[in-house]
N, C-alpha and C. Protein backbone atom coordinates (compact mmCIF):
# COMPACT_ATOMS: atom_id res chain seq x y z
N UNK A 1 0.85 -1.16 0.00
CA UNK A 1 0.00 0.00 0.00
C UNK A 1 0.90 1.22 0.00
N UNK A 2 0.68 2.32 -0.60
CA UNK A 2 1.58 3.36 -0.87
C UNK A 2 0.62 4.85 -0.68
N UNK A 3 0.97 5.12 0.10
CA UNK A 3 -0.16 6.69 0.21
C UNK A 3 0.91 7.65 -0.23
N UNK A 4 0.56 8.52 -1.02
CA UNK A 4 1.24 9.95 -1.35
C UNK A 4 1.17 10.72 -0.56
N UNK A 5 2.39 11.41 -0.35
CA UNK A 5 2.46 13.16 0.03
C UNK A 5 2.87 14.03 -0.77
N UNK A 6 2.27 15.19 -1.28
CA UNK A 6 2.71 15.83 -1.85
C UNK A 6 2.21 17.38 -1.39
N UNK A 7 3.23 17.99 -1.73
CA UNK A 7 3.43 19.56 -1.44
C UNK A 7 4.39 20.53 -2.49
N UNK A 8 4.80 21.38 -1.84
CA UNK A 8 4.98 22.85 -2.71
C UNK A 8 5.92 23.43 -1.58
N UNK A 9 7.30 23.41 -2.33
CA UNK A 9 8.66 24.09 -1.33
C UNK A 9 9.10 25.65 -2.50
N UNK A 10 9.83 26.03 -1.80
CA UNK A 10 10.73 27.15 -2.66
C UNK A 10 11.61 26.51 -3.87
N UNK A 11 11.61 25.40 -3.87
CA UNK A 11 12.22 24.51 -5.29
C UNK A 11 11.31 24.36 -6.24
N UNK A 12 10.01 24.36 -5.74
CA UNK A 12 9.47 23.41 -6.77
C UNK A 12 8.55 21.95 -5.94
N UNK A 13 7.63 21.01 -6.49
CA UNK A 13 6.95 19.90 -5.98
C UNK A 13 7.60 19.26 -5.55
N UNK A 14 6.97 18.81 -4.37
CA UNK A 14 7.78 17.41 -3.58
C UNK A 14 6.44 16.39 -3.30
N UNK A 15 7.25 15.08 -3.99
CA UNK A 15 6.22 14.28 -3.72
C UNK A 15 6.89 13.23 -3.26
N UNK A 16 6.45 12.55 -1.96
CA UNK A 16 7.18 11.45 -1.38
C UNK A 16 5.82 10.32 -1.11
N UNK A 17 6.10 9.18 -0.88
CA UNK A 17 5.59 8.34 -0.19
C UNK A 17 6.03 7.41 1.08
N UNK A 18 4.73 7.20 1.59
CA UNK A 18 5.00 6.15 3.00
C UNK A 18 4.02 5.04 2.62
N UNK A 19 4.39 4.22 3.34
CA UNK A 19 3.68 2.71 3.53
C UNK A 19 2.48 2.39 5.00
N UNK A 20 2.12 4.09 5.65
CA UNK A 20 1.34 3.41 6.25
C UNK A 20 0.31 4.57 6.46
N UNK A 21 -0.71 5.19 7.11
CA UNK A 21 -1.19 6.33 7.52
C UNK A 21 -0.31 7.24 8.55
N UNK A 22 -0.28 6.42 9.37
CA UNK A 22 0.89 7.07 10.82
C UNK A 22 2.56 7.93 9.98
N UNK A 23 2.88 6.90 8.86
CA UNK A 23 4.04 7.40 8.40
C UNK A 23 3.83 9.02 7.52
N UNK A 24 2.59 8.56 6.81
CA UNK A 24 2.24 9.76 5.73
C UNK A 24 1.50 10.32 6.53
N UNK A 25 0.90 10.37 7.57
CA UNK A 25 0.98 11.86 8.76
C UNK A 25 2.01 12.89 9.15
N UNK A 26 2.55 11.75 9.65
CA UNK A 26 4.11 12.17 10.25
C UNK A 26 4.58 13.38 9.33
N UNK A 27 5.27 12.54 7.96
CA UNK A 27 5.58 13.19 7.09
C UNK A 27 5.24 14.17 6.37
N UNK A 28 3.51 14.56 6.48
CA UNK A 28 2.97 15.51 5.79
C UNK A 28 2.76 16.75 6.94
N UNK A 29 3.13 16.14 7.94
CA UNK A 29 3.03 17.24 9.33
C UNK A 29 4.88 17.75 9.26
N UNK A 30 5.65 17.09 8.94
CA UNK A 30 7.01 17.76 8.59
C UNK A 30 7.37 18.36 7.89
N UNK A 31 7.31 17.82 6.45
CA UNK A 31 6.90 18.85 5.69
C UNK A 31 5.98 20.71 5.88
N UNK A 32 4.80 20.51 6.18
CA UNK A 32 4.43 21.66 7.03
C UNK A 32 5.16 22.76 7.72
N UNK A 33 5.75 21.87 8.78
CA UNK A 33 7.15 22.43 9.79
C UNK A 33 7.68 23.13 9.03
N UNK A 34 8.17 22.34 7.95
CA UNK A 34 9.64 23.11 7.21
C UNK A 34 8.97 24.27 6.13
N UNK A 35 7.43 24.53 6.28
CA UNK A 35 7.39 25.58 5.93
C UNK A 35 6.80 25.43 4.25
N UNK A 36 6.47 24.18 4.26
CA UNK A 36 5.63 23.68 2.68
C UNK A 36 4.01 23.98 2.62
N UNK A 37 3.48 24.32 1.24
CA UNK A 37 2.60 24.48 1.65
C UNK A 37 2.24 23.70 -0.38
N UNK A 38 0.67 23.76 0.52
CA UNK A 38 -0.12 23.06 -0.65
C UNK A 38 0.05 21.12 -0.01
N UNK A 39 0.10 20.95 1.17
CA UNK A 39 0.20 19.46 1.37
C UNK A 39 -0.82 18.70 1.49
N UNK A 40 -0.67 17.51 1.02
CA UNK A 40 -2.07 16.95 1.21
C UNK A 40 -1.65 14.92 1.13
N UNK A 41 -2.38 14.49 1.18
CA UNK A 41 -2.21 13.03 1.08
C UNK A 41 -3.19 12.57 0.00
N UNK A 42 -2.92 11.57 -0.98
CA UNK A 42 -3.67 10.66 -1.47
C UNK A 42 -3.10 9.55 -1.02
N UNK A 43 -4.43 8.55 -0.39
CA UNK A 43 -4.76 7.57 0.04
C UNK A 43 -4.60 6.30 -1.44
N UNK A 44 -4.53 4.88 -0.72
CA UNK A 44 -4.34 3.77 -1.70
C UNK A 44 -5.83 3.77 -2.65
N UNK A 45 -6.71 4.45 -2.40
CA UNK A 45 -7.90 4.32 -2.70
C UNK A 45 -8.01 5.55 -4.00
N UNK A 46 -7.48 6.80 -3.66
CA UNK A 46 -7.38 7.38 -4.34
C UNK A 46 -7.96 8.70 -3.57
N UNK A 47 -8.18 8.87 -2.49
CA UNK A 47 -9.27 9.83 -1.94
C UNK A 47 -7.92 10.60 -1.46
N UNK A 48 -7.94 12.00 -1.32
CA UNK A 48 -7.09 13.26 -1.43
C UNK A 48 -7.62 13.44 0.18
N UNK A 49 -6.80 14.14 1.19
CA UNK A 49 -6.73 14.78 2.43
C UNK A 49 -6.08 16.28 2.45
N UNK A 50 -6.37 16.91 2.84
CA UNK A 50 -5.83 18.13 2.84
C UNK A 50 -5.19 18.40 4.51
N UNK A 51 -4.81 19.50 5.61
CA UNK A 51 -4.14 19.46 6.47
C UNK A 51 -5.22 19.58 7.54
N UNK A 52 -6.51 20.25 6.72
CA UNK A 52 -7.32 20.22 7.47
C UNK A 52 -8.67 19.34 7.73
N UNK A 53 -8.04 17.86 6.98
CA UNK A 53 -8.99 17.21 6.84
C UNK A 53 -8.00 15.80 7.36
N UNK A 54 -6.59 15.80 8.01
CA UNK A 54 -5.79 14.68 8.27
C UNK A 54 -6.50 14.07 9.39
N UNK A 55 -7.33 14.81 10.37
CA UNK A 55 -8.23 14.09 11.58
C UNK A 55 -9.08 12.98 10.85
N UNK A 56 -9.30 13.83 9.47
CA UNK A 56 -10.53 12.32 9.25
C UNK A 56 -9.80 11.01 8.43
N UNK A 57 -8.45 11.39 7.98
CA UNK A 57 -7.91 10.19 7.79
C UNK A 57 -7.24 9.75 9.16
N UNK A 58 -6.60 10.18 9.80
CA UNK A 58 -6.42 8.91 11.50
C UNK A 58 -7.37 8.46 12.00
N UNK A 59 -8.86 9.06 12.17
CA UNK A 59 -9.99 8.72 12.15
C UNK A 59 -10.27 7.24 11.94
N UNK A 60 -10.17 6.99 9.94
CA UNK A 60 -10.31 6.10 9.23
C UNK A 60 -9.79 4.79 9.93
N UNK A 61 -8.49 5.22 9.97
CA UNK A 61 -7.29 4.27 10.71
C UNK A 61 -7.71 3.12 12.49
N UNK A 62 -8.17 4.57 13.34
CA UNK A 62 -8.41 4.39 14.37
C UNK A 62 -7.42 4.07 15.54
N UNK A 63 -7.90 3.72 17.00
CA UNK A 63 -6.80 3.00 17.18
C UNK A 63 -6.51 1.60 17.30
N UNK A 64 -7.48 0.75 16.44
CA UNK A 64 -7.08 -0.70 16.58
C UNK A 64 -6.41 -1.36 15.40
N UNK A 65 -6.14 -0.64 14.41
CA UNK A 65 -5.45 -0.57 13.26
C UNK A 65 -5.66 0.33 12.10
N UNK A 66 -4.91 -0.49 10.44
CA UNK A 66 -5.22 0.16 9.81
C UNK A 66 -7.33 -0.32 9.29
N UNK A 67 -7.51 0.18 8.39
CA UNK A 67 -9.04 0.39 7.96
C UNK A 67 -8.67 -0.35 6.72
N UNK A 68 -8.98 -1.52 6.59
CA UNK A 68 -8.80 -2.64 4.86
C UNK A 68 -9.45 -1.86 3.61
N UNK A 69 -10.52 -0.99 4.34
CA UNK A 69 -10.64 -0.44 3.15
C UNK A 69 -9.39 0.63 2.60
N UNK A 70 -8.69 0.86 2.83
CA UNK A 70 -7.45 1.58 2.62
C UNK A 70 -6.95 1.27 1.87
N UNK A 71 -6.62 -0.17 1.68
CA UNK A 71 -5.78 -0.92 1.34
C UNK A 71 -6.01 -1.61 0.03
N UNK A 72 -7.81 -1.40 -0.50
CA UNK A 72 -8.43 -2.21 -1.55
C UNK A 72 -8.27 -1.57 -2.42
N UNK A 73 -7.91 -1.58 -3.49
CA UNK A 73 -7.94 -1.39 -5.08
C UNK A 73 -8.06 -1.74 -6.12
C-alpha cells in the first residue's frame, strides 16, 4: 500500500511516499514544519486529504489498526 504526500517548497513539488497512515501523517506534518505548503495526502484508494482534513484520515485508521478499506484497489 503506498499513500502519497505531496506539497509545494521554494524549489518546486515534492512528492514522497510512506507505507502506512501514521508514516504519511508524520511526514505531511514535517513537511508543514519546514514551511511547505499546498500538502495533502492521497490515500491507496485514491481519496485526497488536505491538512485540514488529516483528523478524518487517522480517524479512518483508528486506534485498533489500519481500515482494509485503505488498502483495496
Amino acid at each position: 500500500m503506498r499513500f502519497l504526500i505531496t506539497a509545494q517548497d521554494t524549489a518546486g513539488n515534492v512528492t514522497l511516499n510512506r507505507g502506512s497512515v501514521p508514516a504519511a501523517l508524520k511526514k505531511a506534518t514535517e513537511l508543514m514544519s519546514d514551511g511547505c505548503w499546498n500538502v495533502e495526502i492521497v490515500t491507496p484508494d485514491g481519496a485526497t486529504y488536505h491538512p485540514g482534513e488529516f483528523d478524518q484520515l487517522r480517524a479512518r485508521v483508528g486506534p485498533a489498526g489500519p481500515d482494509l478499506s485503505l488498502t483495496a484497489q
